[in-house]
N, C-alpha and C. Protein backbone atom coordinates (compact mmCIF):
# COMPACT_ATOMS: atom_id res chain seq x y z
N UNK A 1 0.85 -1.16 0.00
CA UNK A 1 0.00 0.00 0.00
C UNK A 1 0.90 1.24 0.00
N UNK A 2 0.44 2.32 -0.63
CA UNK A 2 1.33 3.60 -1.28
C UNK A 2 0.61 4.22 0.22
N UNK A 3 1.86 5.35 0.41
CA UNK A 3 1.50 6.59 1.09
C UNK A 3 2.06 7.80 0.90
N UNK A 4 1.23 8.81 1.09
CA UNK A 4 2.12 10.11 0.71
C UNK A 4 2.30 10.60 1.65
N UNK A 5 3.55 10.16 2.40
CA UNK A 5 4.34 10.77 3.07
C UNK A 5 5.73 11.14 2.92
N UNK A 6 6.48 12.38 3.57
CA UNK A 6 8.18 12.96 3.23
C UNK A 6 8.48 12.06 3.99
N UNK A 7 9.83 11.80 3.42
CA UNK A 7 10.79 10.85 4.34
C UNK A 7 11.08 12.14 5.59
N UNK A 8 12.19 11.88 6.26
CA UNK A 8 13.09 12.75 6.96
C UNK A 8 14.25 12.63 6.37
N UNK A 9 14.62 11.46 6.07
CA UNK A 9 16.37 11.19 5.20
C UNK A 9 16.77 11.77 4.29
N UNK A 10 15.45 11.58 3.22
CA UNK A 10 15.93 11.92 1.88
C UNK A 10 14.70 12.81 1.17
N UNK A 11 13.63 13.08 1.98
CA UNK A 11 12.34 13.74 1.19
C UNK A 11 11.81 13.73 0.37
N UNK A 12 11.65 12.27 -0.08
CA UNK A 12 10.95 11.78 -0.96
C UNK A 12 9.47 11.89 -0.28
N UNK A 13 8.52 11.86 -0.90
CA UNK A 13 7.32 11.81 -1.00
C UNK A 13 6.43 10.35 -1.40
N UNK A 14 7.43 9.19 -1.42
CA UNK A 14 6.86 8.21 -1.78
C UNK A 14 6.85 7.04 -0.90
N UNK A 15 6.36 6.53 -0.27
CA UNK A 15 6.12 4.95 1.20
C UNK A 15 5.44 4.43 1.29
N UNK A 16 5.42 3.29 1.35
CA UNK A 16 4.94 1.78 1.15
C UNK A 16 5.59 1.15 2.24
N UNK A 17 3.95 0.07 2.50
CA UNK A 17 3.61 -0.71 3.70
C UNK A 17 3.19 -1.66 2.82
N UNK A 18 3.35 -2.82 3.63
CA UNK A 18 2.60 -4.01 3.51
C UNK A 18 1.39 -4.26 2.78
N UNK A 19 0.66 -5.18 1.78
CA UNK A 19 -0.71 -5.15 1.66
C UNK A 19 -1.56 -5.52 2.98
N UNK A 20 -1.40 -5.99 3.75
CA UNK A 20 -1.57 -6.16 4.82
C UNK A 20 -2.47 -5.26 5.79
N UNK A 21 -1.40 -4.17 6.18
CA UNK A 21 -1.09 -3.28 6.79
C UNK A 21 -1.95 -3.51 8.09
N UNK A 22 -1.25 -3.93 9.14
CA UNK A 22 -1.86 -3.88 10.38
C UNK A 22 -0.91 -2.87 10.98
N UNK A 23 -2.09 -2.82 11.93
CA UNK A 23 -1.39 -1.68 12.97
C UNK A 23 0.01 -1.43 13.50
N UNK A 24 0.65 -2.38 13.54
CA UNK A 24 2.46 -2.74 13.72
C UNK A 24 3.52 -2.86 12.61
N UNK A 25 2.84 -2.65 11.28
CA UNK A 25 3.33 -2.73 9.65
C UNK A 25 3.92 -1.15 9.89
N UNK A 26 5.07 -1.53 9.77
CA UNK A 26 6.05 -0.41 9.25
C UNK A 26 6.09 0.54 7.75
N UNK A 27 5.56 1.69 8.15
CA UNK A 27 6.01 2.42 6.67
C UNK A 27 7.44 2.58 6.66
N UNK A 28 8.02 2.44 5.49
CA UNK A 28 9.36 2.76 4.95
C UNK A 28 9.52 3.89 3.90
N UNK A 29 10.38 4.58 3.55
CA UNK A 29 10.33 5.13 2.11
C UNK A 29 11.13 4.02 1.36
N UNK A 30 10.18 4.56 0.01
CA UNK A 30 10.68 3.36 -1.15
C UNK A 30 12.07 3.68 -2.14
N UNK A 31 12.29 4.92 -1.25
CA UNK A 31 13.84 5.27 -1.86
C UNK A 31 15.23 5.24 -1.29
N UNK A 32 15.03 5.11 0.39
CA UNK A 32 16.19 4.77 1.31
C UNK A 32 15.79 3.72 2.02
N UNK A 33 14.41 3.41 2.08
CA UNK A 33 14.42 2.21 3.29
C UNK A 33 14.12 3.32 4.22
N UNK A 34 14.07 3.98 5.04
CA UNK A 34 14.13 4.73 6.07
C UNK A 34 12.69 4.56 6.74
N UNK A 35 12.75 4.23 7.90
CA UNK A 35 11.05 3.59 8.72
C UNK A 35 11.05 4.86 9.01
N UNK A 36 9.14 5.08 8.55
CA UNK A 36 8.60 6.84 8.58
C UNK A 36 7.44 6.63 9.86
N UNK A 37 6.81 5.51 10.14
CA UNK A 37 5.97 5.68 10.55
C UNK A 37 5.70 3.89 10.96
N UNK A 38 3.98 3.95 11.92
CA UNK A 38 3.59 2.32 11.71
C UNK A 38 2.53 2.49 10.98
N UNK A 39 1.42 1.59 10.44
CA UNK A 39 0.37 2.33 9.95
C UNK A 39 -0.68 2.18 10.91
N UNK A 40 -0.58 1.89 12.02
CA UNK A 40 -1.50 1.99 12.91
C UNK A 40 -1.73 3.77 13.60
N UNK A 41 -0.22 4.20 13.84
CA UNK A 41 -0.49 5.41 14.07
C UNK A 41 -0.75 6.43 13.08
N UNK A 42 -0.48 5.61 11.64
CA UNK A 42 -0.77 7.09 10.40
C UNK A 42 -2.06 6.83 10.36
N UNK A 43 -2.64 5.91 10.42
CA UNK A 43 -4.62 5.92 10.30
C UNK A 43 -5.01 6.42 11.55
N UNK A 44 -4.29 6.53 12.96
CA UNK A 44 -5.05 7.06 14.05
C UNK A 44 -4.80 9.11 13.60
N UNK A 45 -3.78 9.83 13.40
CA UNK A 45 -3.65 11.04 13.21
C UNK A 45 -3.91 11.65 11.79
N UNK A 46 -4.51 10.78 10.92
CA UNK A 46 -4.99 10.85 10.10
C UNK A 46 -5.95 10.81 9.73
N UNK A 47 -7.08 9.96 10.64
CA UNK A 47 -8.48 9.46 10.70
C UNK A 47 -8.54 10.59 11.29
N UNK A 48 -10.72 10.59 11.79
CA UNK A 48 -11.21 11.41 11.93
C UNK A 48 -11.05 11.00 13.80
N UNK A 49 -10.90 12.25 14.74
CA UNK A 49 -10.62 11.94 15.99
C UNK A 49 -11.77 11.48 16.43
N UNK A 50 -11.98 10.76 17.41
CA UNK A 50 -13.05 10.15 18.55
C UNK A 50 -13.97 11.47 18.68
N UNK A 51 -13.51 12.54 19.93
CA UNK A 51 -13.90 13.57 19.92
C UNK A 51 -14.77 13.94 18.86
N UNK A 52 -14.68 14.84 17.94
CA UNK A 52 -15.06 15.12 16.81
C UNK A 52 -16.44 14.44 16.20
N UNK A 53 -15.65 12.85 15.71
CA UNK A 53 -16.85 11.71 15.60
C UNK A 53 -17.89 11.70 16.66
N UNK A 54 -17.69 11.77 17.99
CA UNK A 54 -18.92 11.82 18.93
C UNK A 54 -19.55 12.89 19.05
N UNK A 55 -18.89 14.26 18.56
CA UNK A 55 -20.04 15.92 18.85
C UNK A 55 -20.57 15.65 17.45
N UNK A 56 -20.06 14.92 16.26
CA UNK A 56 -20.76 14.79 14.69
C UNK A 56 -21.89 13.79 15.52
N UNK A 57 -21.85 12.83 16.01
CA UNK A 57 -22.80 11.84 16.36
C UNK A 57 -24.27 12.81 17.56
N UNK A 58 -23.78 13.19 17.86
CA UNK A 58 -24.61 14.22 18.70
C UNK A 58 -25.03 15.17 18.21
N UNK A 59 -24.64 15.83 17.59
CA UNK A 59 -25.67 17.28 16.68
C UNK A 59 -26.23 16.50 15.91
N UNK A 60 -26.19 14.99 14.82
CA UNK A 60 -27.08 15.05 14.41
C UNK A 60 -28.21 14.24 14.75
N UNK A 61 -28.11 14.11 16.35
CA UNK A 61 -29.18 13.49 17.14
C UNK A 61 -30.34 14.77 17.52
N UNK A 62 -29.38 15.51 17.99
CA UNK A 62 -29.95 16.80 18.29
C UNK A 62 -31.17 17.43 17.20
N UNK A 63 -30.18 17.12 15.79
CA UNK A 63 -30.93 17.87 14.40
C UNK A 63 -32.16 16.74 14.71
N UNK A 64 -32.46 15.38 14.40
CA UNK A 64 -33.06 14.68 14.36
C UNK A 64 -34.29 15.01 15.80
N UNK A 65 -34.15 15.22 16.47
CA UNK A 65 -35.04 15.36 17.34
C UNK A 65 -35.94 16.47 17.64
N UNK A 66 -35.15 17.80 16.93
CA UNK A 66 -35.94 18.98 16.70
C UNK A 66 -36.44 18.81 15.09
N UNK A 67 -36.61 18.18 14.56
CA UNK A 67 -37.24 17.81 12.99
C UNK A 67 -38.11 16.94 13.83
N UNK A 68 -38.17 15.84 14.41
CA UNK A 68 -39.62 15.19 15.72
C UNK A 68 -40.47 15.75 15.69
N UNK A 69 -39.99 16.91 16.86
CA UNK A 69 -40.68 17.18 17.65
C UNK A 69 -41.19 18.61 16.44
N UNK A 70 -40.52 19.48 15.58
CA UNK A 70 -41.22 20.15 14.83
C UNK A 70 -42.42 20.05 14.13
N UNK A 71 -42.18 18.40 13.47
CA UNK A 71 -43.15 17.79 12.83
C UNK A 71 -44.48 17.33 14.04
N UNK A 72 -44.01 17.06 15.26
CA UNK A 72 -45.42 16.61 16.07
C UNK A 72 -45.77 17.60 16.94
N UNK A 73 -45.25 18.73 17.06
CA UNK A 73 -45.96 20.51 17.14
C UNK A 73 -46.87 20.75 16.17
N UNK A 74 -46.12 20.51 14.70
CA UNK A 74 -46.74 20.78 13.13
C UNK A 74 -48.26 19.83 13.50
N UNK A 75 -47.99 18.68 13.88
CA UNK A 75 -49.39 17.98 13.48
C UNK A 75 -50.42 18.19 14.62
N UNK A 76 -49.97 18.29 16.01
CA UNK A 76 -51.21 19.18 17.13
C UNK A 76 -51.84 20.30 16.75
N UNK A 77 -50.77 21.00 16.46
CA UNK A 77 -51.23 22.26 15.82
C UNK A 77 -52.37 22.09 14.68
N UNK A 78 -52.81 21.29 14.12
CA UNK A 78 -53.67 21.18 12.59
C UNK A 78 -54.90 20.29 13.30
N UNK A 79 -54.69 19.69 14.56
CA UNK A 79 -55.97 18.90 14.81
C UNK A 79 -56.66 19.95 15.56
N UNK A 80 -55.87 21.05 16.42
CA UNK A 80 -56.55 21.95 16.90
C UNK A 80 -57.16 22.90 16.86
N UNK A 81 -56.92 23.18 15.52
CA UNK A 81 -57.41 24.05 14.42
C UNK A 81 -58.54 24.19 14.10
């Protein structure tokens, strides 16, 4: 698997891991050999953080529950009419 990451050695822009790639798979650059990374930690600071993912998981509970309750205001409102 390709990655675009700089070395530090030589600043290449080109590294490769394992097809594999578990969390303990070493990135290298494919021009010195030089270990850049594991790919367990380039998918954790690279992925989307926990944090983040849980306030995204919560506003759109939030959105979802005022679209509810808008819609079952909307429909009292029309029987009382």
């Amino acid at each position: 698997m390709n990655y675009q990451i700089s070395c530090t050695r030589c600043g290449s822009q080109h590294a490769i891991a394992p097809d594999t790639a578990h969390d303990w798979d070493e990135i290298t650059c494919t021009d010195c050999g030089e270990f850049i990374d594991t790919c367990g930690h380039y998918a954790d600071t690279h992925g989307v953080s926990y944090p983040m993912h849980a306030l995204n998981l919560s506003r759109g509970l939030i959105l979802q529950m005022a679209r509810s309750s808008r819609a079952l205001n909307d429909s009292t409102a029309r029987r009382s009419a």
